[in-house]
C-alpha atoms as a PDB file:
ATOM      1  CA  UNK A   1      -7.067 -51.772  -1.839  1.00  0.00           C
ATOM      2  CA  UNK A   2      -7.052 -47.837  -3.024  1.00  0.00           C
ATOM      3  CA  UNK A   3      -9.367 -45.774  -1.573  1.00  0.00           C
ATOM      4  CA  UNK A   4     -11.955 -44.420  -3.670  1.00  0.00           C
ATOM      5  CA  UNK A   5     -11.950 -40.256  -3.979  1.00  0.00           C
ATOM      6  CA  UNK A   6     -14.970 -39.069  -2.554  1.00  0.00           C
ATOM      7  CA  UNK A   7     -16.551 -36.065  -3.836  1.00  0.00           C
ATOM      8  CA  UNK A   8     -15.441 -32.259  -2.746  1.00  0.00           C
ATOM      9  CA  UNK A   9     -18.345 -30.455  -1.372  1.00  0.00           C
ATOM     10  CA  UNK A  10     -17.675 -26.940  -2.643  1.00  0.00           C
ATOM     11  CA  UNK A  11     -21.093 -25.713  -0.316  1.00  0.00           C
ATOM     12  CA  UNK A  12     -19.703 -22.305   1.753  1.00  0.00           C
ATOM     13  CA  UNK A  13     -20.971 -22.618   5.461  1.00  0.00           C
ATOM     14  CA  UNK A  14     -23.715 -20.659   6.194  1.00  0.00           C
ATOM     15  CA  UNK A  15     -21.789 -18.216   8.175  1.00  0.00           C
ATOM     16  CA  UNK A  16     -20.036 -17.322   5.079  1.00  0.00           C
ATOM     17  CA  UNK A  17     -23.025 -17.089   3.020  1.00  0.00           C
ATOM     18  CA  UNK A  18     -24.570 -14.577   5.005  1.00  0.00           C
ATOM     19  CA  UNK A  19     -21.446 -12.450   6.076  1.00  0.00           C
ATOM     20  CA  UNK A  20     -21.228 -12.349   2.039  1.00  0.00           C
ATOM     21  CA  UNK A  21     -25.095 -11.333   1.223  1.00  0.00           C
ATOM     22  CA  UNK A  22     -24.929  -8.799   3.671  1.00  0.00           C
ATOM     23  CA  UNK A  23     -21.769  -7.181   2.806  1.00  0.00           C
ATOM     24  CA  UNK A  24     -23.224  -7.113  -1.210  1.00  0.00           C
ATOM     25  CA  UNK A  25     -26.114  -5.616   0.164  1.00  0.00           C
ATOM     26  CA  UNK A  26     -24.220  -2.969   2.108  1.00  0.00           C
ATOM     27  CA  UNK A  27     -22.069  -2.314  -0.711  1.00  0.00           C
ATOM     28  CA  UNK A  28     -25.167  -2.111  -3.175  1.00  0.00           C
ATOM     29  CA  UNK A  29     -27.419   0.264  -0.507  1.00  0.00           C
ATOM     30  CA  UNK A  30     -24.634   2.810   0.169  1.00  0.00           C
ATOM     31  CA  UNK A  31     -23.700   3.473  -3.365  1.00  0.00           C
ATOM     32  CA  UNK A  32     -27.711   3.760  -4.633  1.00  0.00           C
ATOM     33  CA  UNK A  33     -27.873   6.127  -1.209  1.00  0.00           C
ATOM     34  CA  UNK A  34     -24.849   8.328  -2.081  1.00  0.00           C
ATOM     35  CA  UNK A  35     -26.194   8.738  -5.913  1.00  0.00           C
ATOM     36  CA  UNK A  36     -29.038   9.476  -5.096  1.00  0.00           C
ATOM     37  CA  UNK A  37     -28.656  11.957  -2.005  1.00  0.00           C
ATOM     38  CA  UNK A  38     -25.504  13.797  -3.919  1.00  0.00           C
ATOM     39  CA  UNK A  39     -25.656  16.995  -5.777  1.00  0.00           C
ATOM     40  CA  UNK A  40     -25.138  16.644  -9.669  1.00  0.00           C
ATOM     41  CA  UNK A  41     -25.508  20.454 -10.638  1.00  0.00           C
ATOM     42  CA  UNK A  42     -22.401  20.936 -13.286  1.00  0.00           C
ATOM     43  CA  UNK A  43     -20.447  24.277 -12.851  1.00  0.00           C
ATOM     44  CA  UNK A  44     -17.405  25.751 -13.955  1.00  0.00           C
ATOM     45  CA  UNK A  45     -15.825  25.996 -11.050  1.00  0.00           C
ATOM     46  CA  UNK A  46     -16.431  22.278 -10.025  1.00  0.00           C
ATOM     47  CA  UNK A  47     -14.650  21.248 -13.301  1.00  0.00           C
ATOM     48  CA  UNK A  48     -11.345  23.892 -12.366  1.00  0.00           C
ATOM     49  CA  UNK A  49      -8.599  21.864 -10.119  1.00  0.00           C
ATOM     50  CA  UNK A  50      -8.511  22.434  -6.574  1.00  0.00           C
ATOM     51  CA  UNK A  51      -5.650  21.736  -4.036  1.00  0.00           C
ATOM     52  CA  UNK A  52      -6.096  22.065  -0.079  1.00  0.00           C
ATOM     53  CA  UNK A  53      -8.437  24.667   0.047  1.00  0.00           C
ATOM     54  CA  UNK A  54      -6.676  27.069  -2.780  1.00  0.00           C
ATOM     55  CA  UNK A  55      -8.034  27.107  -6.502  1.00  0.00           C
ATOM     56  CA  UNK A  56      -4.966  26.904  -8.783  1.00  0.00           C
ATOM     57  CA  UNK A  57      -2.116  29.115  -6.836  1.00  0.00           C
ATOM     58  CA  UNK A  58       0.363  28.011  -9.676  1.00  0.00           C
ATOM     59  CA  UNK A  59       0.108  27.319 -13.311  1.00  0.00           C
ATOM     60  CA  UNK A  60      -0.261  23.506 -13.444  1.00  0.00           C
ATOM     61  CA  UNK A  61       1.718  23.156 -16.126  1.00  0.00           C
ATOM     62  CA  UNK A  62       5.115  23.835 -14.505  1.00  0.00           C
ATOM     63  CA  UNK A  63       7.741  21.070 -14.347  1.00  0.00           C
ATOM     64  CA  UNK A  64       8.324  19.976 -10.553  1.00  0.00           C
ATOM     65  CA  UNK A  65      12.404  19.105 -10.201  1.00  0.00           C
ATOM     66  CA  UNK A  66      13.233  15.295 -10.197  1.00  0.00           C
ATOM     67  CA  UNK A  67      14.890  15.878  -7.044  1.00  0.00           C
ATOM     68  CA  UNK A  68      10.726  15.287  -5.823  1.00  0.00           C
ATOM     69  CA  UNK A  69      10.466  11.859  -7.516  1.00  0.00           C
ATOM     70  CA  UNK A  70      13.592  10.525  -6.436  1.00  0.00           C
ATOM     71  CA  UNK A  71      13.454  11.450  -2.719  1.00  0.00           C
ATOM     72  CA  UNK A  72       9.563   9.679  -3.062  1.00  0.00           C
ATOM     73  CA  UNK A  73      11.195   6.865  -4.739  1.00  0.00           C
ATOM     74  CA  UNK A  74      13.905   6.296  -1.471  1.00  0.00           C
ATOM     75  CA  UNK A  75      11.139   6.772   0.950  1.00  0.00           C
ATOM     76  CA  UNK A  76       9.336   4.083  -0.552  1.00  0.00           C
ATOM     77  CA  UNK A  77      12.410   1.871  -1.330  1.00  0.00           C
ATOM     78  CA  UNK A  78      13.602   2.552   2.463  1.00  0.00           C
ATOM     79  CA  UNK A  79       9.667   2.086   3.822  1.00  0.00           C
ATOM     80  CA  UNK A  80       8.942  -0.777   1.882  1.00  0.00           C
ATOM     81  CA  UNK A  81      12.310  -2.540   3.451  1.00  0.00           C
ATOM     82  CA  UNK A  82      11.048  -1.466   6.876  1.00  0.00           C
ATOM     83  CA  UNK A  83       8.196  -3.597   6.609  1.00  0.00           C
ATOM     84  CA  UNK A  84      10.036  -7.135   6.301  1.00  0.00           C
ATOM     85  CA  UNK A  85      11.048  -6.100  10.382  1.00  0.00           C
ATOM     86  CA  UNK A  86       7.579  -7.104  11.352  1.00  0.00           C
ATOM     87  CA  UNK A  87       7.768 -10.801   9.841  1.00  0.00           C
ATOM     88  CA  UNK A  88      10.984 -11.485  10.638  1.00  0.00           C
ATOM     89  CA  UNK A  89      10.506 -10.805  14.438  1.00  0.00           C
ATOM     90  CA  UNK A  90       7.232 -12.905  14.696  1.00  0.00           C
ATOM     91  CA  UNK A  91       8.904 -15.746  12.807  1.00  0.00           C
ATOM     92  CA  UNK A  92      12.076 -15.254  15.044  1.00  0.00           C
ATOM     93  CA  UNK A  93      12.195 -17.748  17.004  1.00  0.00           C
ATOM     94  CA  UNK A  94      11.458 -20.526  14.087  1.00  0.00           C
ATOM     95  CA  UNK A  95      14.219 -19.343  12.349  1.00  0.00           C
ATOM     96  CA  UNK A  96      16.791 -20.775  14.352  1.00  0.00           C
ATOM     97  CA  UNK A  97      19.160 -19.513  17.261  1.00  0.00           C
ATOM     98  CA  UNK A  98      21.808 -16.706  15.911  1.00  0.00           C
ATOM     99  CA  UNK A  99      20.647 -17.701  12.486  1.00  0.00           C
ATOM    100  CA  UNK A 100      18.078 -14.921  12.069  1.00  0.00           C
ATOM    101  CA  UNK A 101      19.626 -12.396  14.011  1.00  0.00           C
ATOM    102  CA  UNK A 102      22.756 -12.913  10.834  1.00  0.00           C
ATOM    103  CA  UNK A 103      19.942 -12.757   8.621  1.00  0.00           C
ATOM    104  CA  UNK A 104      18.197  -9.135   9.575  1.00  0.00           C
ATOM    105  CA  UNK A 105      22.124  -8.397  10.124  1.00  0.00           C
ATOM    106  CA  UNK A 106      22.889  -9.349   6.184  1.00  0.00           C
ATOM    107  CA  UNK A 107      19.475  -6.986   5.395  1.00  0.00           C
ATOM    108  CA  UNK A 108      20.496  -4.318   7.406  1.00  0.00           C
ATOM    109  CA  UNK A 109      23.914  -4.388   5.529  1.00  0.00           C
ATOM    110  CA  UNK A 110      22.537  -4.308   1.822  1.00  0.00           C
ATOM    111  CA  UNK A 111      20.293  -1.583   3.411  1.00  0.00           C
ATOM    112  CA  UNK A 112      23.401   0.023   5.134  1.00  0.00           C
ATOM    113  CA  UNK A 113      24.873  -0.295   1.331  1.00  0.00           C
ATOM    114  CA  UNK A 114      21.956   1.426  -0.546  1.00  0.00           C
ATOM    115  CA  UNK A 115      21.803   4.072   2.105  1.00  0.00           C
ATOM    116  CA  UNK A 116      25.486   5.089   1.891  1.00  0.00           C
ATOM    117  CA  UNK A 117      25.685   4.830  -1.956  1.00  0.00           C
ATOM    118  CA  UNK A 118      22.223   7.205  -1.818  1.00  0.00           C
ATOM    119  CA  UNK A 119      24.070   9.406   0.409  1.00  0.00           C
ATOM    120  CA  UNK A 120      27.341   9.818  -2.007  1.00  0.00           C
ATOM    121  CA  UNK A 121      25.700  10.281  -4.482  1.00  0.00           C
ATOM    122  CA  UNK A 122      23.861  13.617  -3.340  1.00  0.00           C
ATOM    123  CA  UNK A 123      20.447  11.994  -3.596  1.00  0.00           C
ATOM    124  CA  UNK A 124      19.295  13.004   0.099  1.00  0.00           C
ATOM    125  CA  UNK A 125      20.635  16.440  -0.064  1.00  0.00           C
ATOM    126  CA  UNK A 126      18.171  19.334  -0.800  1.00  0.00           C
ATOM    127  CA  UNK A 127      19.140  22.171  -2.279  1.00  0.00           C
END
């Protein structure tokens, strides 16, 4: 005979509840605090840019070389590969004997790969 479903409760435990109501409220005091206690007297010179302590050194609108973006872009490309390190070592030991040791060895050989043809291709040299 098939079991009847029984109805989902969808209540939250009360823990929940609370760690939720009091986080809103948190949220919902410090922003009504922060309006109110902050100074809203419009100027001039709080509407100019302003960099690490100096008030517009430069023109902004000169063109900063590509050679910026790119080297950003490998740093994250290169960090953003670092990261999968942490997973794979916690997970290890699940993965199998030698099996995951030739699987960080196949990532650090496309990373090898992208590295070298970065290299070649004058990406990581400043001039």
């Amino acid at each position: 005979m098939p079991h009847a479903l029984s109805a989902v409760s969808l209540t939250a435990p009360p823990s929940l509840v609370t760690y939720l109501t009091i986080a809103i409220l948190l949220v919902a005091a410090l922003l009504l605090l922060t309006g109110r206690l902050s100074p809203s007297l419009p100027s001039s010179a709080k509407g100019r840019p302003y960099e690490s302590g100096v008030s517009e050194p430069i023109s902004t609108q000169t063109r900063w070389p590509v050679r910026f973006a790119l080297v950003g872009m490998l740093f994250l490309i290169f960090d953003v590969e670092a990261l999968f390190f942490y997973p794979w070592a916690v997970v290890l030991r699940d993965l199998g004997g030698w099996g995951g040791v030739v699987k960080v060895l196949s990532f650090f050989v496309v990373l090898g790969v992208g590295y070298m043809y970065a290299r070649a291709r004058g990406a990581l040299d400043w001039q």
